[in-house]
PDB file of N, CA and C in Angstrom:
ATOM      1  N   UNK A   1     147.174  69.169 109.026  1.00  0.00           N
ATOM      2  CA  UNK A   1     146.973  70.496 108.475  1.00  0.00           C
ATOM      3  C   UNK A   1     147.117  71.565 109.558  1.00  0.00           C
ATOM      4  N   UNK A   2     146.538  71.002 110.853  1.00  0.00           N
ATOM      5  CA  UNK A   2     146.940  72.082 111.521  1.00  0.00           C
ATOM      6  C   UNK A   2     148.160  72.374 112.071  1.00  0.00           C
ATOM      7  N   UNK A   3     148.674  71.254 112.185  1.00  0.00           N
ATOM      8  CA  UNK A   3     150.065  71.277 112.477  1.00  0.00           C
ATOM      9  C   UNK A   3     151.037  72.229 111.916  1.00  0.00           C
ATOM     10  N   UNK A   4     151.142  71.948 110.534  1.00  0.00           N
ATOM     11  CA  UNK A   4     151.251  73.222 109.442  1.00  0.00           C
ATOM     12  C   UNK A   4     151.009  74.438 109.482  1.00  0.00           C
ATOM     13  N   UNK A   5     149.387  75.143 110.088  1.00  0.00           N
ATOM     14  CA  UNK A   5     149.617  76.327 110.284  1.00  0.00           C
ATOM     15  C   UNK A   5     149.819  76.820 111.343  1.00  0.00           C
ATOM     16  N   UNK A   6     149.946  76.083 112.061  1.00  0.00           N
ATOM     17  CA  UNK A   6     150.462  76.427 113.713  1.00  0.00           C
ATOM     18  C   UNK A   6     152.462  76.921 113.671  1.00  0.00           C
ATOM     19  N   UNK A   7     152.831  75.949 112.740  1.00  0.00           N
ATOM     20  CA  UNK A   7     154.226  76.100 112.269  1.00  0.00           C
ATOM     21  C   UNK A   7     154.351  77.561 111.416  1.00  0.00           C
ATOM     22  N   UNK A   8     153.451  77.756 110.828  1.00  0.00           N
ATOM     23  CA  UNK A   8     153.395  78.632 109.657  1.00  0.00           C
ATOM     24  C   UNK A   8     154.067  79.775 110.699  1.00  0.00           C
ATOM     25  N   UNK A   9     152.709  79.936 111.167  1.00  0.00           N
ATOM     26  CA  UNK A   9     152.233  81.243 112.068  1.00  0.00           C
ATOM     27  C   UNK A   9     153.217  81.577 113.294  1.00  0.00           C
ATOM     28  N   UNK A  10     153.815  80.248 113.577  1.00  0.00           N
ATOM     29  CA  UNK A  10     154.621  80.637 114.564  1.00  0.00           C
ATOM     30  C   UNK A  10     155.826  81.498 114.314  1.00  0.00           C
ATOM     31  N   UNK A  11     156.153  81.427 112.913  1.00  0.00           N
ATOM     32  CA  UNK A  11     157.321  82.187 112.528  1.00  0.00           C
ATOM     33  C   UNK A  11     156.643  83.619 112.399  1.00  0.00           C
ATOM     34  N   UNK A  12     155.529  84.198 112.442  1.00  0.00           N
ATOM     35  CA  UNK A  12     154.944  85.462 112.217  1.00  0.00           C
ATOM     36  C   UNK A  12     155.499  85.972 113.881  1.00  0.00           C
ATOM     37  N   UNK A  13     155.804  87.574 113.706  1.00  0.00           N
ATOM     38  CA  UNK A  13     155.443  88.586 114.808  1.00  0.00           C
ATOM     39  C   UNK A  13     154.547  88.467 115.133  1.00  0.00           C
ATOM     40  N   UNK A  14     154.103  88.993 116.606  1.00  0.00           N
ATOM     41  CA  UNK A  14     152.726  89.724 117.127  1.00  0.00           C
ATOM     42  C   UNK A  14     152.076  90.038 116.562  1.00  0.00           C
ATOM     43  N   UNK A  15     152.369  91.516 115.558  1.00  0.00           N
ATOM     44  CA  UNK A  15     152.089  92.524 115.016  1.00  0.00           C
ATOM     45  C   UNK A  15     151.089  92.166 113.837  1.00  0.00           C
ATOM     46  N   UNK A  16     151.267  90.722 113.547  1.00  0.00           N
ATOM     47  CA  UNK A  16     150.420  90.542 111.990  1.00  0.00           C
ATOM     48  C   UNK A  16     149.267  89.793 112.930  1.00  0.00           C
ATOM     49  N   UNK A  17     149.010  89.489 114.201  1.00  0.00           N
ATOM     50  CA  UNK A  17     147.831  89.415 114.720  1.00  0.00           C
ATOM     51  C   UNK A  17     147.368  90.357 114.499  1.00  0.00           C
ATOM     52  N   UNK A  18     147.437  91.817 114.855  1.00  0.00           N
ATOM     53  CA  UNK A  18     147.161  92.952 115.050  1.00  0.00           C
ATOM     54  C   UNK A  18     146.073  93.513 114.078  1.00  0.00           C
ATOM     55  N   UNK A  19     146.424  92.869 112.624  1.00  0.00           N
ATOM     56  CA  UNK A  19     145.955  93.518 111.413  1.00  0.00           C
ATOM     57  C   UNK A  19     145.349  92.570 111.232  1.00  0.00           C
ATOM     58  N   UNK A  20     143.233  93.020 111.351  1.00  0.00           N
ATOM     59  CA  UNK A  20     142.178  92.745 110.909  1.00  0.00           C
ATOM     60  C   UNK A  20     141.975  91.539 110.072  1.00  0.00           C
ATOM     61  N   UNK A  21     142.646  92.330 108.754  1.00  0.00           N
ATOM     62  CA  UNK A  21     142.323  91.232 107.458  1.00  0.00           C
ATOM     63  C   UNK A  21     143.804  90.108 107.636  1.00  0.00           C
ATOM     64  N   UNK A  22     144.813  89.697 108.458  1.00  0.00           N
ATOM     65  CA  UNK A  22     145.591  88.726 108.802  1.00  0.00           C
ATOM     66  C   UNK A  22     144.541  87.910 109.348  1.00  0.00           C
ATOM     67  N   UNK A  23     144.134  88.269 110.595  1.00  0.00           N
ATOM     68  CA  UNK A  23     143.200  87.755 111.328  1.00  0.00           C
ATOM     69  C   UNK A  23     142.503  87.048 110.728  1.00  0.00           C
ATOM     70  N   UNK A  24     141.718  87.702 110.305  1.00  0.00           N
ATOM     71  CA  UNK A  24     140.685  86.889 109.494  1.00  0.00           C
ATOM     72  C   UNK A  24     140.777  85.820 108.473  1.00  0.00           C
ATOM     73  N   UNK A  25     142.078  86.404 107.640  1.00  0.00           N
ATOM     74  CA  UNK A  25     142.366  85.053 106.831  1.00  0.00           C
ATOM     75  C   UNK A  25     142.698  83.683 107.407  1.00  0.00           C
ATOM     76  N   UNK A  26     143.249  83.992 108.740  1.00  0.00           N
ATOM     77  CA  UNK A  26     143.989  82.795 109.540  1.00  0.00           C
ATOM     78  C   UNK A  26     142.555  82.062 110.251  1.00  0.00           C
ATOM     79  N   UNK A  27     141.907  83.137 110.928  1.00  0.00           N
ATOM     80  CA  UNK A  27     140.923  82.148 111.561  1.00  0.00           C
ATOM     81  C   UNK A  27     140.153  81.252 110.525  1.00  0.00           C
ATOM     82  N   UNK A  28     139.705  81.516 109.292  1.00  0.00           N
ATOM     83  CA  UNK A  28     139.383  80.842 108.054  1.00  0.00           C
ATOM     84  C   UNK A  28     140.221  79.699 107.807  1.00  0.00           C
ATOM     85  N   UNK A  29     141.034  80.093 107.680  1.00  0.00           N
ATOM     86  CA  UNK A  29     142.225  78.697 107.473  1.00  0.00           C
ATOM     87  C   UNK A  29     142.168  77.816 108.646  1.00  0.00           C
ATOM     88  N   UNK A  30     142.285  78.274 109.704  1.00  0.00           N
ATOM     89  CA  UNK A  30     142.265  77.308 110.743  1.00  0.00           C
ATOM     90  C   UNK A  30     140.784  77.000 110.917  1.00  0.00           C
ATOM     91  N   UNK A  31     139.604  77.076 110.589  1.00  0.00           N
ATOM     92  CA  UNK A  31     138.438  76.713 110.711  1.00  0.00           C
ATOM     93  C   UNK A  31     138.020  75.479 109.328  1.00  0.00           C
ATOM     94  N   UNK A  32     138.726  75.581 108.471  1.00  0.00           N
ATOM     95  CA  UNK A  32     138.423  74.910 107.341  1.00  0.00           C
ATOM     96  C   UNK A  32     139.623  73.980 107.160  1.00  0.00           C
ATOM     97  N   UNK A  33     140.962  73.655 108.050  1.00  0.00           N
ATOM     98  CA  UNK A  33     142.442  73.086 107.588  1.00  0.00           C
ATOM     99  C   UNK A  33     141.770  71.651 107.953  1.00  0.00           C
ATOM    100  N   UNK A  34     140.927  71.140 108.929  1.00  0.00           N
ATOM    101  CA  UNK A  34     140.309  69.643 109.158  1.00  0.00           C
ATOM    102  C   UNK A  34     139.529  69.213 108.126  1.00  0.00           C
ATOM    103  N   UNK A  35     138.495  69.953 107.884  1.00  0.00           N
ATOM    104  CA  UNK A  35     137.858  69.961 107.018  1.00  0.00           C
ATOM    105  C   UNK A  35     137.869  69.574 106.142  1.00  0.00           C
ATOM    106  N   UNK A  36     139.062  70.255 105.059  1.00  0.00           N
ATOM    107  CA  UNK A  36     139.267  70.021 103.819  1.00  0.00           C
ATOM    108  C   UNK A  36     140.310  68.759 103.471  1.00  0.00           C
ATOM    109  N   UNK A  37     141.153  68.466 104.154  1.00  0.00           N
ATOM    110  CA  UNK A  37     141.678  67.135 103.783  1.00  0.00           C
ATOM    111  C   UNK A  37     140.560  65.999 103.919  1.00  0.00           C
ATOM    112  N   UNK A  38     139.797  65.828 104.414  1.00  0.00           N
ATOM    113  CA  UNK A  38     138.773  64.961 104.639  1.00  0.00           C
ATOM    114  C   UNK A  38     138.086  64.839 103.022  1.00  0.00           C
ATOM    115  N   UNK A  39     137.673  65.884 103.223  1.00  0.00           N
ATOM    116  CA  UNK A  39     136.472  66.542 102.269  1.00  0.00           C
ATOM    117  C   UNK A  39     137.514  65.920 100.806  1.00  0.00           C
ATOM    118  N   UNK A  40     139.346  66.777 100.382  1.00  0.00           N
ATOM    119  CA  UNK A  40     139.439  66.053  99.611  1.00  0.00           C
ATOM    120  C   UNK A  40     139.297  64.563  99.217  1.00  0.00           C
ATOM    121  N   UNK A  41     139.772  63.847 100.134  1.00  0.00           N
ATOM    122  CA  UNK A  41     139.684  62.280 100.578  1.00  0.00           C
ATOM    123  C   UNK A  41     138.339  61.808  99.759  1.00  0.00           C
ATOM    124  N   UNK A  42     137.515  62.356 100.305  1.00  0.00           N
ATOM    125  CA  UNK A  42     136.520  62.081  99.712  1.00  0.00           C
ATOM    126  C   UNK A  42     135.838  62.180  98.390  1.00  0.00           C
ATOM    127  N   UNK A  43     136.323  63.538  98.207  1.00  0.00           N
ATOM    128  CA  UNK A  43     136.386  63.872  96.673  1.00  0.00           C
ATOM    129  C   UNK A  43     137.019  62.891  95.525  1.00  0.00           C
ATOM    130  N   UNK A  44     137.693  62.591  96.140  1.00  0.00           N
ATOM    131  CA  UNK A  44     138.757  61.498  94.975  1.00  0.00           C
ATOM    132  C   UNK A  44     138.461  60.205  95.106  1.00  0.00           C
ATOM    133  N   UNK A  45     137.298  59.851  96.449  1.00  0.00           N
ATOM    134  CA  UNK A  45     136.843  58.510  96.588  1.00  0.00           C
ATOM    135  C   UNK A  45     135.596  58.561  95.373  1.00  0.00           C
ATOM    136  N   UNK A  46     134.678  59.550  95.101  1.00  0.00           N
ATOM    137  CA  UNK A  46     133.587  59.643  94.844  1.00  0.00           C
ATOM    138  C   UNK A  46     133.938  59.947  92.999  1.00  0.00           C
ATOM    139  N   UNK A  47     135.323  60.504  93.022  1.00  0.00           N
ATOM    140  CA  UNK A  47     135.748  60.768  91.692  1.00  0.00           C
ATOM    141  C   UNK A  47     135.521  58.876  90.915  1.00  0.00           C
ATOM    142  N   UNK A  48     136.573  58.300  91.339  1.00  0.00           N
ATOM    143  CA  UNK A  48     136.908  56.680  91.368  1.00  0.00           C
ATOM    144  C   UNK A  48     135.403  56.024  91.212  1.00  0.00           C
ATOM    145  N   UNK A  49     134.691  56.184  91.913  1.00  0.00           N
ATOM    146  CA  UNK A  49     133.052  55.455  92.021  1.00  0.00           C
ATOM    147  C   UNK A  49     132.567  55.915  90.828  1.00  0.00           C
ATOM    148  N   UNK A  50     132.294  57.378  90.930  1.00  0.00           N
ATOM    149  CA  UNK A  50     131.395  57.855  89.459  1.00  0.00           C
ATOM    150  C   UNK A  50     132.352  57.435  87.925  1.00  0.00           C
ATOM    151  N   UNK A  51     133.320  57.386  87.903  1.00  0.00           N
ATOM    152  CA  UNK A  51     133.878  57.165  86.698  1.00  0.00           C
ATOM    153  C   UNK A  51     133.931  55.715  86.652  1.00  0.00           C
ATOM    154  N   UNK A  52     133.818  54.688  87.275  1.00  0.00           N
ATOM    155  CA  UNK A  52     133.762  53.470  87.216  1.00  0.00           C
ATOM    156  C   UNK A  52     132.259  53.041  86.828  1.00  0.00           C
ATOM    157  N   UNK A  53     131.057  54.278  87.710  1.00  0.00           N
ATOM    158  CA  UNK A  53     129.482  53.876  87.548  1.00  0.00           C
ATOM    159  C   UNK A  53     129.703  54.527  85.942  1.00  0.00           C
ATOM    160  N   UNK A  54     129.959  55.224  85.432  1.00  0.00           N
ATOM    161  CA  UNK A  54     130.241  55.965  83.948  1.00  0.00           C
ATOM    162  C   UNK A  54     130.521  55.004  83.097  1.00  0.00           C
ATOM    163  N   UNK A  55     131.804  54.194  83.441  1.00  0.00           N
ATOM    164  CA  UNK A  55     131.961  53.129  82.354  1.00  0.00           C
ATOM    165  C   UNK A  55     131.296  52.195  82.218  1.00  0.00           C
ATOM    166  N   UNK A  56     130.477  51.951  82.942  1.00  0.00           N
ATOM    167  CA  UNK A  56     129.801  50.526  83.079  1.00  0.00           C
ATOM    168  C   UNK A  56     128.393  51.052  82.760  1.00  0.00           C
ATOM    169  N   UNK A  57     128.054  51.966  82.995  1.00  0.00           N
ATOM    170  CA  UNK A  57     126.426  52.275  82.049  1.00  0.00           C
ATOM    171  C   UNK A  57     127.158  52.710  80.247  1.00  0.00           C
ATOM    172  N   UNK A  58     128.064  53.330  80.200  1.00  0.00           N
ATOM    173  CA  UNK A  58     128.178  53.454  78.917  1.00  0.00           C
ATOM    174  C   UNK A  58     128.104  52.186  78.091  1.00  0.00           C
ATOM    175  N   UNK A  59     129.193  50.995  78.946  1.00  0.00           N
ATOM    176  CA  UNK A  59     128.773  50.113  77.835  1.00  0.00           C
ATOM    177  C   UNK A  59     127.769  49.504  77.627  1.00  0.00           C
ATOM    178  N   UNK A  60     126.746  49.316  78.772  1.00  0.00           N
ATOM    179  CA  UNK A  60     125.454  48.573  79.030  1.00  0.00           C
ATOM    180  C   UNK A  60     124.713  49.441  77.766  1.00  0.00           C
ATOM    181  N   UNK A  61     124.872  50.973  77.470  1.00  0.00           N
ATOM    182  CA  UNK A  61     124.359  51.540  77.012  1.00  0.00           C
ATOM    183  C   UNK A  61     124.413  51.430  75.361  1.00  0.00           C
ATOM    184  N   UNK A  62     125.667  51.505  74.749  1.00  0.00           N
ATOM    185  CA  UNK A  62     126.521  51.085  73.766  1.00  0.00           C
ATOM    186  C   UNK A  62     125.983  49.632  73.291  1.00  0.00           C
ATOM    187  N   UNK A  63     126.212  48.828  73.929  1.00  0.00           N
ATOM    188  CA  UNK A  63     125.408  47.352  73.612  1.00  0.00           C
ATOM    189  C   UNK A  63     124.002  47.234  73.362  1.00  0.00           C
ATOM    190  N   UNK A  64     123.240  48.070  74.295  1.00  0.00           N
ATOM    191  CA  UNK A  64     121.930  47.940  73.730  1.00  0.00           C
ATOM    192  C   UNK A  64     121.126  49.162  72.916  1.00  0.00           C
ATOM    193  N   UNK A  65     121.313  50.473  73.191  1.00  0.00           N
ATOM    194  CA  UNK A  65     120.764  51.405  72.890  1.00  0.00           C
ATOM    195  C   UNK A  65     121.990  52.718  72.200  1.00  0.00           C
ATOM    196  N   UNK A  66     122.817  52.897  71.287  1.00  0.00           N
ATOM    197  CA  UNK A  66     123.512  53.857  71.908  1.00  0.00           C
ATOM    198  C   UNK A  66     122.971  55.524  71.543  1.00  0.00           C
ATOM    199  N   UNK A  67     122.183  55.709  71.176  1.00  0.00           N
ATOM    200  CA  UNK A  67     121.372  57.099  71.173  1.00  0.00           C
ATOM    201  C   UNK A  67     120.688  57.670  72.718  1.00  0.00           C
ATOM    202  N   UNK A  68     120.746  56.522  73.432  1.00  0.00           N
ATOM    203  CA  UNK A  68     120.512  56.925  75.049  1.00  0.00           C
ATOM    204  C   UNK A  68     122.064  57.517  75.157  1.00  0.00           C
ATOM    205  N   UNK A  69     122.915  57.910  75.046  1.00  0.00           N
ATOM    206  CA  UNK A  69     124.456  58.460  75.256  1.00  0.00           C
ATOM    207  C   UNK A  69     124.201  59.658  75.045  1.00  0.00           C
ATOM    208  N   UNK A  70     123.894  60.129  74.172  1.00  0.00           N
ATOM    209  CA  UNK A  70     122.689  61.211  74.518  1.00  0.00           C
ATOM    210  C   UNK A  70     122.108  62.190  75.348  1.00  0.00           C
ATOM    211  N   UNK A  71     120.905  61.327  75.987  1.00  0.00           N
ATOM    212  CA  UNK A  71     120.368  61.944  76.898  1.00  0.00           C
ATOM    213  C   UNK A  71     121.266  61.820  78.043  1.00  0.00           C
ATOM    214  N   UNK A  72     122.124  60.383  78.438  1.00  0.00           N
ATOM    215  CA  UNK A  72     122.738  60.770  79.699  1.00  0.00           C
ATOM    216  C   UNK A  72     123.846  61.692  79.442  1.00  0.00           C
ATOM    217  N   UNK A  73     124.646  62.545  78.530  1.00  0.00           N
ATOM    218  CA  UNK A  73     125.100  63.495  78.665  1.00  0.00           C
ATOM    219  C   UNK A  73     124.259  64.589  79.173  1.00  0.00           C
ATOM    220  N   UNK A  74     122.988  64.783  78.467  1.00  0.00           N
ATOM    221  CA  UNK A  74     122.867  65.888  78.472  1.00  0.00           C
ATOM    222  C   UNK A  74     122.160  66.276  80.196  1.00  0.00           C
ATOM    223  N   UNK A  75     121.570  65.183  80.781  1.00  0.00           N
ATOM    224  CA  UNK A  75     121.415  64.990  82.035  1.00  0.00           C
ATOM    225  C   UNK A  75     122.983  65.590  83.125  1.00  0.00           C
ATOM    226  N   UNK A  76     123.867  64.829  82.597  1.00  0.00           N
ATOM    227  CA  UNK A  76     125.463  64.785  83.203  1.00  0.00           C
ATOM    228  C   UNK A  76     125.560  66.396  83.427  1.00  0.00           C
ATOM    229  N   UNK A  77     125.532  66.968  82.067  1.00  0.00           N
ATOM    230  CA  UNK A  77     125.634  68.485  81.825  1.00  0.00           C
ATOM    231  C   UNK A  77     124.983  69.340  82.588  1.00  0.00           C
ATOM    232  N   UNK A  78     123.432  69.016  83.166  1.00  0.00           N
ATOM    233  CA  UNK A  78     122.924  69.924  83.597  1.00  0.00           C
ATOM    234  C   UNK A  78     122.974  69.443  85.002  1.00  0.00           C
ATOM    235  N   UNK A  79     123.422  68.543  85.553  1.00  0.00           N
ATOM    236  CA  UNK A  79     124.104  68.218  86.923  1.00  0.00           C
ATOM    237  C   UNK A  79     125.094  68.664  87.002  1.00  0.00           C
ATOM    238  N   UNK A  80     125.787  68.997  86.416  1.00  0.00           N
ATOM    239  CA  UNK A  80     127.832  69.622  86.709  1.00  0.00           C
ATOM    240  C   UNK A  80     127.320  71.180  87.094  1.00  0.00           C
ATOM    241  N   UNK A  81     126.494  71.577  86.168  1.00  0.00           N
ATOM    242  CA  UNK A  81     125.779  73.187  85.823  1.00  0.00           C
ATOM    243  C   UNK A  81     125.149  73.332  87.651  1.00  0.00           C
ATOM    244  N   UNK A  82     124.224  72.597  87.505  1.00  0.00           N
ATOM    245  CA  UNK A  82     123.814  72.949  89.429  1.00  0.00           C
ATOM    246  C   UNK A  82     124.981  72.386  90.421  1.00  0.00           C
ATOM    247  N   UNK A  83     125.358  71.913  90.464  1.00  0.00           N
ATOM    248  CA  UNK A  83     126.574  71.213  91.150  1.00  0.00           C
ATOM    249  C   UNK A  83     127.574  72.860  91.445  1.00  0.00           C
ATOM    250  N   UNK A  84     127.977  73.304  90.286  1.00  0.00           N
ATOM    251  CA  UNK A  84     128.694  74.307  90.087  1.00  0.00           C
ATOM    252  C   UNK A  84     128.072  75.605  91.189  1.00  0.00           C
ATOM    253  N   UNK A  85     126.850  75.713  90.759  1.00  0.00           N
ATOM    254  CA  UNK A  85     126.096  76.511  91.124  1.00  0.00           C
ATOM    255  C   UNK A  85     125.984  76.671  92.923  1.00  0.00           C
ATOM    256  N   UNK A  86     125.674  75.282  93.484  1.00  0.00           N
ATOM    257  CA  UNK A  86     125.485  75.160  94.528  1.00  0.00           C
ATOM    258  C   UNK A  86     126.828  75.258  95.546  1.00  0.00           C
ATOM    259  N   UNK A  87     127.982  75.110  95.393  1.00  0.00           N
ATOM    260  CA  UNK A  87     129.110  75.186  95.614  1.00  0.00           C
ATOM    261  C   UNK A  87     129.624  76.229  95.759  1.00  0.00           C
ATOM    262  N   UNK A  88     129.350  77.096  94.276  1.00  0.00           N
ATOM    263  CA  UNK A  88     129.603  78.678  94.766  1.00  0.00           C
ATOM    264  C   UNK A  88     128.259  79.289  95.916  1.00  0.00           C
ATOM    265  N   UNK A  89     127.313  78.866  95.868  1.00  0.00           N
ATOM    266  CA  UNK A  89     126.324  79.486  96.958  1.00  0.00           C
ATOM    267  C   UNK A  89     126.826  79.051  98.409  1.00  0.00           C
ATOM    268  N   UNK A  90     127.388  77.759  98.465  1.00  0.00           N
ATOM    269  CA  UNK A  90     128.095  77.525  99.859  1.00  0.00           C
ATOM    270  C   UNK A  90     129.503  78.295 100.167  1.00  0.00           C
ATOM    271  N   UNK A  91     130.543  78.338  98.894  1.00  0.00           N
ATOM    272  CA  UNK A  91     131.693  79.399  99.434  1.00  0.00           C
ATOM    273  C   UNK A  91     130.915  80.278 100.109  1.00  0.00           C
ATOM    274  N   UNK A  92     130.234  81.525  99.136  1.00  0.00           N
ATOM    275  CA  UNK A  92     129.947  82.488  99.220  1.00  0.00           C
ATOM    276  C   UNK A  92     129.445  82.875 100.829  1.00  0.00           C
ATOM    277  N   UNK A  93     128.402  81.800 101.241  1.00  0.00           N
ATOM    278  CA  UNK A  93     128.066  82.051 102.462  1.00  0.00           C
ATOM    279  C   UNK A  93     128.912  81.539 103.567  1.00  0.00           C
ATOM    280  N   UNK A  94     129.938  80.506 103.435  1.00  0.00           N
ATOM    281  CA  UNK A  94     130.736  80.340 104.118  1.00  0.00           C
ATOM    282  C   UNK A  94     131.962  81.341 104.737  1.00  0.00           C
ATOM    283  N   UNK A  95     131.926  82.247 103.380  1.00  0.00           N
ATOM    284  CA  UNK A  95     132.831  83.271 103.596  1.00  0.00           C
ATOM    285  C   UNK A  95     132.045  84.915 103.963  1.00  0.00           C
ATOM    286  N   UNK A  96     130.911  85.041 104.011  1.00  0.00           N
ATOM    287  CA  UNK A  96     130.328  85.439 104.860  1.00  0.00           C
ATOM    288  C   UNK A  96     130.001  85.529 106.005  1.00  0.00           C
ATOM    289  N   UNK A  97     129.744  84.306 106.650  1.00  0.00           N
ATOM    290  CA  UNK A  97     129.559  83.935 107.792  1.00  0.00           C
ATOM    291  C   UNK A  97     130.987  84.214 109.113  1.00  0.00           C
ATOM    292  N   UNK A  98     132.486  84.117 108.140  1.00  0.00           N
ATOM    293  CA  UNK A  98     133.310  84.400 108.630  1.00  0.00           C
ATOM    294  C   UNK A  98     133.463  85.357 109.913  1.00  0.00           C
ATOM    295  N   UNK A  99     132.818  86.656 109.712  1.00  0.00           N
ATOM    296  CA  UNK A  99     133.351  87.474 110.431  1.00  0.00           C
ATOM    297  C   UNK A  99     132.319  87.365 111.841  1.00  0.00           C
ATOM    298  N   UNK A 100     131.112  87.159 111.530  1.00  0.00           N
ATOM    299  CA  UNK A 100     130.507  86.408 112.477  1.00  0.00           C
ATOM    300  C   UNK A 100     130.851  84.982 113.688  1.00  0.00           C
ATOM    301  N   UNK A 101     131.583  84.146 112.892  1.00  0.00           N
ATOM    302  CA  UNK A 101     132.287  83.106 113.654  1.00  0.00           C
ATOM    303  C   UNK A 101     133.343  83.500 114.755  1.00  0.00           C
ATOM    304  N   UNK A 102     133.948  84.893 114.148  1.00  0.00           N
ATOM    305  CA  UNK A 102     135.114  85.355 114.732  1.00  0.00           C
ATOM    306  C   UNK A 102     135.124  85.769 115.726  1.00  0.00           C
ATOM    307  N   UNK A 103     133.625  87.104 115.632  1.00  0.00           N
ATOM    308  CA  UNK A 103     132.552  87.060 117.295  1.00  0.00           C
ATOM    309  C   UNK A 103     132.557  86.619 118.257  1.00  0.00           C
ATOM    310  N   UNK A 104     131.907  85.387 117.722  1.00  0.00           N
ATOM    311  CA  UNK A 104     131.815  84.260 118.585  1.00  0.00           C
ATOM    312  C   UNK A 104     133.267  83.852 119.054  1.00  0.00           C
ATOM    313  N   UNK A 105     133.690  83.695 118.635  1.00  0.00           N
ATOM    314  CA  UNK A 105     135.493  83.155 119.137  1.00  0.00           C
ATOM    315  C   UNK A 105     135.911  84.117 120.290  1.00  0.00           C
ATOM    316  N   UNK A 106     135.563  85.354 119.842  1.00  0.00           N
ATOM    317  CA  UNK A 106     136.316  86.606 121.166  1.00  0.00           C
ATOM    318  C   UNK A 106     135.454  85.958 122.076  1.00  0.00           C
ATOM    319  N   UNK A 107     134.067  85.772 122.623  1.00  0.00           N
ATOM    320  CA  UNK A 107     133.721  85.655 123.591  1.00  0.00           C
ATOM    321  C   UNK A 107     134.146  84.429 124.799  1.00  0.00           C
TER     322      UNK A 107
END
């Protein structure tokens, strides 16, 4: 990933260093380009696990009880709901924190 924006950027002028909000978008990108391939990696490992733990309580569930299908939706539902929630509270401060990091970088 970084490789990529090192390529990107190299085709840029000087001049779009120059301008603030360039800056800033790039140091973001280059602070988060390790990061996030990982992070997807993982995402799609954890996708694979939960939908496999999903099928295998449904049928355990189905065979013995199936009105418990039920409650574990409605459990599921209000986990996606904070899940959601907590994710945007980490962008949000992540992209806050930005211009602060950047600070730190000049020194």
């Amino acid at each position: 990933m970084r490789s990529f924006l090192y390529d990107k950027v190299s085709r840029l002028d000087i001049v779009s260093f120059e301008n603030p909000t360039f800056y800033y978008e790039y140091t973001r990108a280059l602070s988060e380009a390790d990061n996030r391939a990982f992070a997807m990696v993982d995402s799609l490992s954890q996708l694979m696990y939960t939908l496999v733990t999903i099928a295998t309580i449904l049928t355990i569930i189905i065979y013995l009880q199936p009105i418990l299908i039920l409650f574990a939706f409605i459990g599921a539902f209000g986990t996606m709901i904070i899940s959601k929630k907590v994710a945007s509270l980490r962008y949000d401060y992540n992209h806050g924190m930005t211009p602060y990091n950047q600070g730190i970088g000049y020194r």
